[in-house]
N, C-alpha and C. Protein backbone atom coordinates (compact mmCIF):
# COMPACT_ATOMS: atom_id res chain seq x y z
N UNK A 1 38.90 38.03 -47.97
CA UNK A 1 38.56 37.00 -48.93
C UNK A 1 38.70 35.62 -48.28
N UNK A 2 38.06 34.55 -49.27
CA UNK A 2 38.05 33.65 -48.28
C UNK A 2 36.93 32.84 -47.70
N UNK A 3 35.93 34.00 -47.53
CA UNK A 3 34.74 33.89 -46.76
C UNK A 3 33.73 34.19 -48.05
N UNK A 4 33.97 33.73 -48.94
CA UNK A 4 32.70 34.53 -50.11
C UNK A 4 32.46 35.15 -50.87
N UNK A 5 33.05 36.66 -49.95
CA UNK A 5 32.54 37.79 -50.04
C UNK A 5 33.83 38.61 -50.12
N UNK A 6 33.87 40.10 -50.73
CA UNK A 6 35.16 40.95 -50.56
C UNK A 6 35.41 41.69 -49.53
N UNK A 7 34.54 41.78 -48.67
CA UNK A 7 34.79 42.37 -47.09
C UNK A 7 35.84 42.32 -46.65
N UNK A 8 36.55 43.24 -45.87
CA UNK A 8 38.06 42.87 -44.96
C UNK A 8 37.03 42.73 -43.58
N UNK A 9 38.32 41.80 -43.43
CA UNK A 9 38.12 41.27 -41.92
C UNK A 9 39.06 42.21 -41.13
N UNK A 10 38.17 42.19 -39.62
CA UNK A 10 39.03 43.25 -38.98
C UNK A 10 39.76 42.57 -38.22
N UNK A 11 39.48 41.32 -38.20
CA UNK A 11 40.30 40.38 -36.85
C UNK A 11 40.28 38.64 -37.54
N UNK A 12 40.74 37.92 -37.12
CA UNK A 12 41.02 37.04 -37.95
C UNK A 12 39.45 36.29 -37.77
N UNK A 13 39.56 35.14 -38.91
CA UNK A 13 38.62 34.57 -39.51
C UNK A 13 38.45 33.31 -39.84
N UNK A 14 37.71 32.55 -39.03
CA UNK A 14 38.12 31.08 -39.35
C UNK A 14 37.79 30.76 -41.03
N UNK A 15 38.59 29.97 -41.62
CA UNK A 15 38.09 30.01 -43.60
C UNK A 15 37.14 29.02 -43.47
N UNK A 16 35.58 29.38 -43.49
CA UNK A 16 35.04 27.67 -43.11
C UNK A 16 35.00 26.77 -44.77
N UNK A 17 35.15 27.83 -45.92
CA UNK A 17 35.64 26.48 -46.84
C UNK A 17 36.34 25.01 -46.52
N UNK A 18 37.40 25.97 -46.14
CA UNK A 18 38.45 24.81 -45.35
C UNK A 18 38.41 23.81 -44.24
N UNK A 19 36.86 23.67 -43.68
CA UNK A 19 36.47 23.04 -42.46
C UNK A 19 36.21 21.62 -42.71
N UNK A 20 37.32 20.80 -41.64
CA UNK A 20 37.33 19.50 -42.22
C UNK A 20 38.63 19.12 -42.85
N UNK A 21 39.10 19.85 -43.06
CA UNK A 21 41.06 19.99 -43.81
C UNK A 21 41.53 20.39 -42.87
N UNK A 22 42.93 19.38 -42.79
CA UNK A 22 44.09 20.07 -41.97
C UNK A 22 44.71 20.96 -42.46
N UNK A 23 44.91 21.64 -42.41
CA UNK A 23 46.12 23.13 -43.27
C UNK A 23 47.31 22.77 -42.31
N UNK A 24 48.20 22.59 -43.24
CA UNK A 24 49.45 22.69 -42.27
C UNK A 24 50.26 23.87 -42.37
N UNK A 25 50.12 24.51 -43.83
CA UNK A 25 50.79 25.69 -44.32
C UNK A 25 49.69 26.54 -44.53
N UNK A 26 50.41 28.04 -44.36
CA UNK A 26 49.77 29.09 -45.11
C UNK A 26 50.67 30.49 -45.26
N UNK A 27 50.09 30.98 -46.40
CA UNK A 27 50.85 31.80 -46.81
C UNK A 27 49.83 32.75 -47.06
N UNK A 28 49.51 34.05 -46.64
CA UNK A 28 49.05 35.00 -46.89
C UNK A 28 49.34 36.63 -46.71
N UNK A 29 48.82 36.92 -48.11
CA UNK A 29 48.83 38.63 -48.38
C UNK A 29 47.87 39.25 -48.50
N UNK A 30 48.09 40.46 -48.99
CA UNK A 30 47.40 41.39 -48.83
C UNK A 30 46.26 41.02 -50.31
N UNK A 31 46.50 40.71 -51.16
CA UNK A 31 45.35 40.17 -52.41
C UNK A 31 45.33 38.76 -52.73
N UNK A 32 46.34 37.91 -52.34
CA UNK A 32 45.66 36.40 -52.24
C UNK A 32 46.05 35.77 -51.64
N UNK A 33 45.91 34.52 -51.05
CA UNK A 33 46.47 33.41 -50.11
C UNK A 33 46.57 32.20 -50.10
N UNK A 34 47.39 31.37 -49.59
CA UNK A 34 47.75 29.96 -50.65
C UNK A 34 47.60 28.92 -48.97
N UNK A 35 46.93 27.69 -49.08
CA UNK A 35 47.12 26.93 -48.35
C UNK A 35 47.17 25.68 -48.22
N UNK A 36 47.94 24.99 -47.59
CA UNK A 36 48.47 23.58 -48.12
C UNK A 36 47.88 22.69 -47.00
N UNK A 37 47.09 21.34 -47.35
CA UNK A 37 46.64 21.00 -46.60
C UNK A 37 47.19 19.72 -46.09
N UNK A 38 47.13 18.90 -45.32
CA UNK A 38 47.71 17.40 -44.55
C UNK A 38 47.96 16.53 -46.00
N UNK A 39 46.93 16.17 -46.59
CA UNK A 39 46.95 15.45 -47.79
C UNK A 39 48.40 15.97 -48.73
N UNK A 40 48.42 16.78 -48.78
CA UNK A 40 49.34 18.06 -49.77
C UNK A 40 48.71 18.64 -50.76
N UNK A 41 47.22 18.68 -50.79
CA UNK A 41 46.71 19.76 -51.89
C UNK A 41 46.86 21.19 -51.12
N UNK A 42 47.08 21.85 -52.53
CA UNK A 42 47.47 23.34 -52.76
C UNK A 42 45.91 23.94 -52.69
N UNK A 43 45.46 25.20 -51.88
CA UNK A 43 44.70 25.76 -52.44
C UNK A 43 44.88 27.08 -52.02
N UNK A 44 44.19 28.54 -53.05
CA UNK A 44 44.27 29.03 -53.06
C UNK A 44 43.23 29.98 -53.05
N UNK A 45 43.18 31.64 -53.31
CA UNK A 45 42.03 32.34 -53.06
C UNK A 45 42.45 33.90 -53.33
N UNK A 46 41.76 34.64 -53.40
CA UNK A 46 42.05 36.17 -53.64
C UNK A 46 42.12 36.90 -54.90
N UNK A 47 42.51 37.27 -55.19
CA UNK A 47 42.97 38.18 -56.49
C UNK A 47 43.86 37.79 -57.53
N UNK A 48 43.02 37.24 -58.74
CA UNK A 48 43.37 36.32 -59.61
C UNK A 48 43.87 36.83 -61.25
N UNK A 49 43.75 38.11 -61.25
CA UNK A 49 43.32 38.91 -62.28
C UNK A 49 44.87 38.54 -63.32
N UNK A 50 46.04 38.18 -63.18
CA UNK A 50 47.28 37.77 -63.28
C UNK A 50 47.38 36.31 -63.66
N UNK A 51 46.62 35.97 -63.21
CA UNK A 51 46.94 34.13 -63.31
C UNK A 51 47.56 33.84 -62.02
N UNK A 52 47.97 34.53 -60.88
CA UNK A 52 48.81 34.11 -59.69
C UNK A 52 48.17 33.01 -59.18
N UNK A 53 46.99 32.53 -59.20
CA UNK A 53 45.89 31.72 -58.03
C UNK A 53 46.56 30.07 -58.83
N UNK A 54 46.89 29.92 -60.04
CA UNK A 54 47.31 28.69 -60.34
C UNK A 54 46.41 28.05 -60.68
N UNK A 55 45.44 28.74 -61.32
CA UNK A 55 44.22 27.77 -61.57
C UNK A 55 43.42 27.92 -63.70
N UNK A 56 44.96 28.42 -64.18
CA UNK A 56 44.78 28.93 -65.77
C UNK A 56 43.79 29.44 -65.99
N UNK A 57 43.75 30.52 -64.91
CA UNK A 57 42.12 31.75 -65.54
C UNK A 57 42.87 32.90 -64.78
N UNK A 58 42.54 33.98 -64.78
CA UNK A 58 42.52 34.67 -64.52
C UNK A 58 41.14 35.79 -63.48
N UNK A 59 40.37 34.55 -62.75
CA UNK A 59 39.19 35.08 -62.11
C UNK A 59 39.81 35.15 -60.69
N UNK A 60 39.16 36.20 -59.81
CA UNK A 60 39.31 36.30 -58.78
C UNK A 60 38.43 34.97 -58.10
N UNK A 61 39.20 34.45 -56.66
CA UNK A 61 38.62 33.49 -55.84
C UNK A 61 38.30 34.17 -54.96
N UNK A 62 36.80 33.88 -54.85
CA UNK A 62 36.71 34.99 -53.18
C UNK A 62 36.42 33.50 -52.21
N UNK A 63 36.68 32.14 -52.32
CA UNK A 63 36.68 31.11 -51.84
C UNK A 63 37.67 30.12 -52.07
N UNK A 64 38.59 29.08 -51.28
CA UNK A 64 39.72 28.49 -51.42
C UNK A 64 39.46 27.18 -52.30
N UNK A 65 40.15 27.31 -53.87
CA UNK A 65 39.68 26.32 -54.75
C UNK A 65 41.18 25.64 -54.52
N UNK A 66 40.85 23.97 -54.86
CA UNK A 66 42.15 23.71 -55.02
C UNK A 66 42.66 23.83 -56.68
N UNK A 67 44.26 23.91 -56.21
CA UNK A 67 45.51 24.04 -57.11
C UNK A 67 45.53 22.59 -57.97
N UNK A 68 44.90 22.51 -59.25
CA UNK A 68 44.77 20.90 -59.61
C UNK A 68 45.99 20.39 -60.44
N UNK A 69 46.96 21.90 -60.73
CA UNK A 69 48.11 21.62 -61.22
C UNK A 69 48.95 21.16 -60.36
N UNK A 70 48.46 21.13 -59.06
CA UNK A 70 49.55 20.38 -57.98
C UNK A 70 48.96 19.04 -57.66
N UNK A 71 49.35 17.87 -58.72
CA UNK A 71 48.73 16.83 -58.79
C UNK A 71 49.59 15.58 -57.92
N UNK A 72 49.36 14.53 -57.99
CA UNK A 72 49.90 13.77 -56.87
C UNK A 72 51.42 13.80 -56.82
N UNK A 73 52.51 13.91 -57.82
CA UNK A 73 53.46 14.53 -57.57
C UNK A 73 53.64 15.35 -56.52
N UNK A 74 53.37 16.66 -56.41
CA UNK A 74 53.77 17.10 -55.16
C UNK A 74 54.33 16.81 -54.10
N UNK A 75 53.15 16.06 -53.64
CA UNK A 75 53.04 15.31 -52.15
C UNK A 75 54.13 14.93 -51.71
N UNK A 76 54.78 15.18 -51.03
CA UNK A 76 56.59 14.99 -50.51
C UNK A 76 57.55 15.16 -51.03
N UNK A 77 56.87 16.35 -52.13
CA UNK A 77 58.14 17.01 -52.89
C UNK A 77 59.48 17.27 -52.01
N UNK A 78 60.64 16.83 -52.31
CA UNK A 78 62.20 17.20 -51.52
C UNK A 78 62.49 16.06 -50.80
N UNK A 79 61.38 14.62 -50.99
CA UNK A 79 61.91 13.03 -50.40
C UNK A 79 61.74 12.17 -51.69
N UNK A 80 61.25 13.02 -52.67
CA UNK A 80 61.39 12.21 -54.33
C UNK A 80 62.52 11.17 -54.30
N UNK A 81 62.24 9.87 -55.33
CA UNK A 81 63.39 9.39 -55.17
C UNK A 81 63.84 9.86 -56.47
N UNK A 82 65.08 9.76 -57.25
CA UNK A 82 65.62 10.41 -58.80
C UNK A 82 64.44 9.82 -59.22
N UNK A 83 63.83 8.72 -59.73
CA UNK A 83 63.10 8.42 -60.56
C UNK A 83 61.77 9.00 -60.67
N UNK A 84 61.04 9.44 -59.33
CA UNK A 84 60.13 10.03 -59.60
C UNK A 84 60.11 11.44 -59.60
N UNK A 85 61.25 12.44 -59.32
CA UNK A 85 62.00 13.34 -59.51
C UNK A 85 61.82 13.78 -61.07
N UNK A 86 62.42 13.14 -61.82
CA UNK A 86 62.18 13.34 -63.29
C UNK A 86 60.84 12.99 -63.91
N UNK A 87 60.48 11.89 -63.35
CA UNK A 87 58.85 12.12 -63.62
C UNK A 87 57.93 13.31 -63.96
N UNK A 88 58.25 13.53 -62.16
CA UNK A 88 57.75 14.75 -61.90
C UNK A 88 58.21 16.12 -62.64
N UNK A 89 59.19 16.14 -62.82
CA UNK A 89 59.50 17.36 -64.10
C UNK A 89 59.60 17.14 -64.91
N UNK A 90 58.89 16.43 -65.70
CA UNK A 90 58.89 16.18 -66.91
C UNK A 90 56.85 16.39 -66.98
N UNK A 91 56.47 16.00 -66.12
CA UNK A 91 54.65 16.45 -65.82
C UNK A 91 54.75 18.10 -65.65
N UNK A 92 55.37 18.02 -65.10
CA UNK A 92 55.83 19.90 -65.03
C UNK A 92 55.75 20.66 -66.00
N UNK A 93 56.28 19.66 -67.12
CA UNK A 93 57.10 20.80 -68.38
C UNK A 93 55.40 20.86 -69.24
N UNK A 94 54.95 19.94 -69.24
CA UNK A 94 53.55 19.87 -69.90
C UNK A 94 52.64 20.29 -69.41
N UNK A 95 52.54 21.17 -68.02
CA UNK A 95 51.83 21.83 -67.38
C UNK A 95 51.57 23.50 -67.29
N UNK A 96 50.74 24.11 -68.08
CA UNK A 96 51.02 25.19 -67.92
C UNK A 96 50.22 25.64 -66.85
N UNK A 97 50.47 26.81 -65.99
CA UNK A 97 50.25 28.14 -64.70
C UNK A 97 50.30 29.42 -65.02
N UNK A 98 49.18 29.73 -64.35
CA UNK A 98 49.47 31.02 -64.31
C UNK A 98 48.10 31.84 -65.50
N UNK A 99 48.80 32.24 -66.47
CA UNK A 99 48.91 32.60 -67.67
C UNK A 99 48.21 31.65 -69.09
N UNK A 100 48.59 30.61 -68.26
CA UNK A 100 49.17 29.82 -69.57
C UNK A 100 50.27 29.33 -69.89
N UNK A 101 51.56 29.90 -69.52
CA UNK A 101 52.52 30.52 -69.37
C UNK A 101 53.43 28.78 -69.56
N UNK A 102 54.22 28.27 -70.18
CA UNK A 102 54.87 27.05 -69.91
C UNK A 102 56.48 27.09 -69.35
N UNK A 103 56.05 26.80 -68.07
CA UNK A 103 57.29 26.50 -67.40
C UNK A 103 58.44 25.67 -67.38
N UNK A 104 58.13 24.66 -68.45
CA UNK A 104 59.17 24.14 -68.77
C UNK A 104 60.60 24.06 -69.54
C-alpha cells in the first residue's frame, strides 16, 4: 500500500505520494503506516476499516493522506511551553479519532 494499489511489494518502494516531503519518521506494519514529515504533518495509509488511519472514517488508504487532526499544535510537541501545552489539550479534548471516539 502506498502506491495506489493493494499489491505487496517484494522489495522496498519509493512512496511517490510523498515526493517532495521530507519524512523524518516512519512507522510501518503489516496493514498500515504512519509518516511524519519535516513540517510535522502526520500522514498515514493502509487499512482503515477501525478508524486506526486518524482520519474519522473508516476507509482504507491505499495512498498517504494527511492526519488533519494533527493540526498546528503538534509541531514540537515535548518543547510546548505550559501555556500552549494546555491549549493544546484542551483542542484535543474537542477532537475526536479514530471512531469518533472522544479522547478527552
Amino acid at each position: 500500500m502506498g502506491h495506489g494499489d493493494a499489491q505487496n511489494q517484494l522489495l522496498p518502494k519509493k512512496v511517490e505520494a510523498l515526493a517532495g516531503q521530507r519524512v523524518v519518521a516512519v512507522s510501518a506494519r503489516g496493514m498500515h503506516s504512519l509518516a511524519i514529515t519535516a513540517d510535522g504533518s502526520v500522514w498515514s495509509w493502509g487499512y482503515g476499516a477501525l478508524g486506526q488511519l486518524g482520519h474519522g472514517d473508516t476507509q482504507d488508504q491505499l495512498l498517504p493522506k494527511k492526519v488533519e487532526a494533527f493540526g498546528p499544535w503538534w509541531r514540537g510537541c515535548g518543547v510546548l511551553q505550559p501555556t500552549q501545552r494546555r491549549r493544546a489539550a484542551q483542542r484535543r479534548r474537542s477532537r475526536p479519532l479514530g471512531r469518533g471516539v472522544d479522547v478527552g
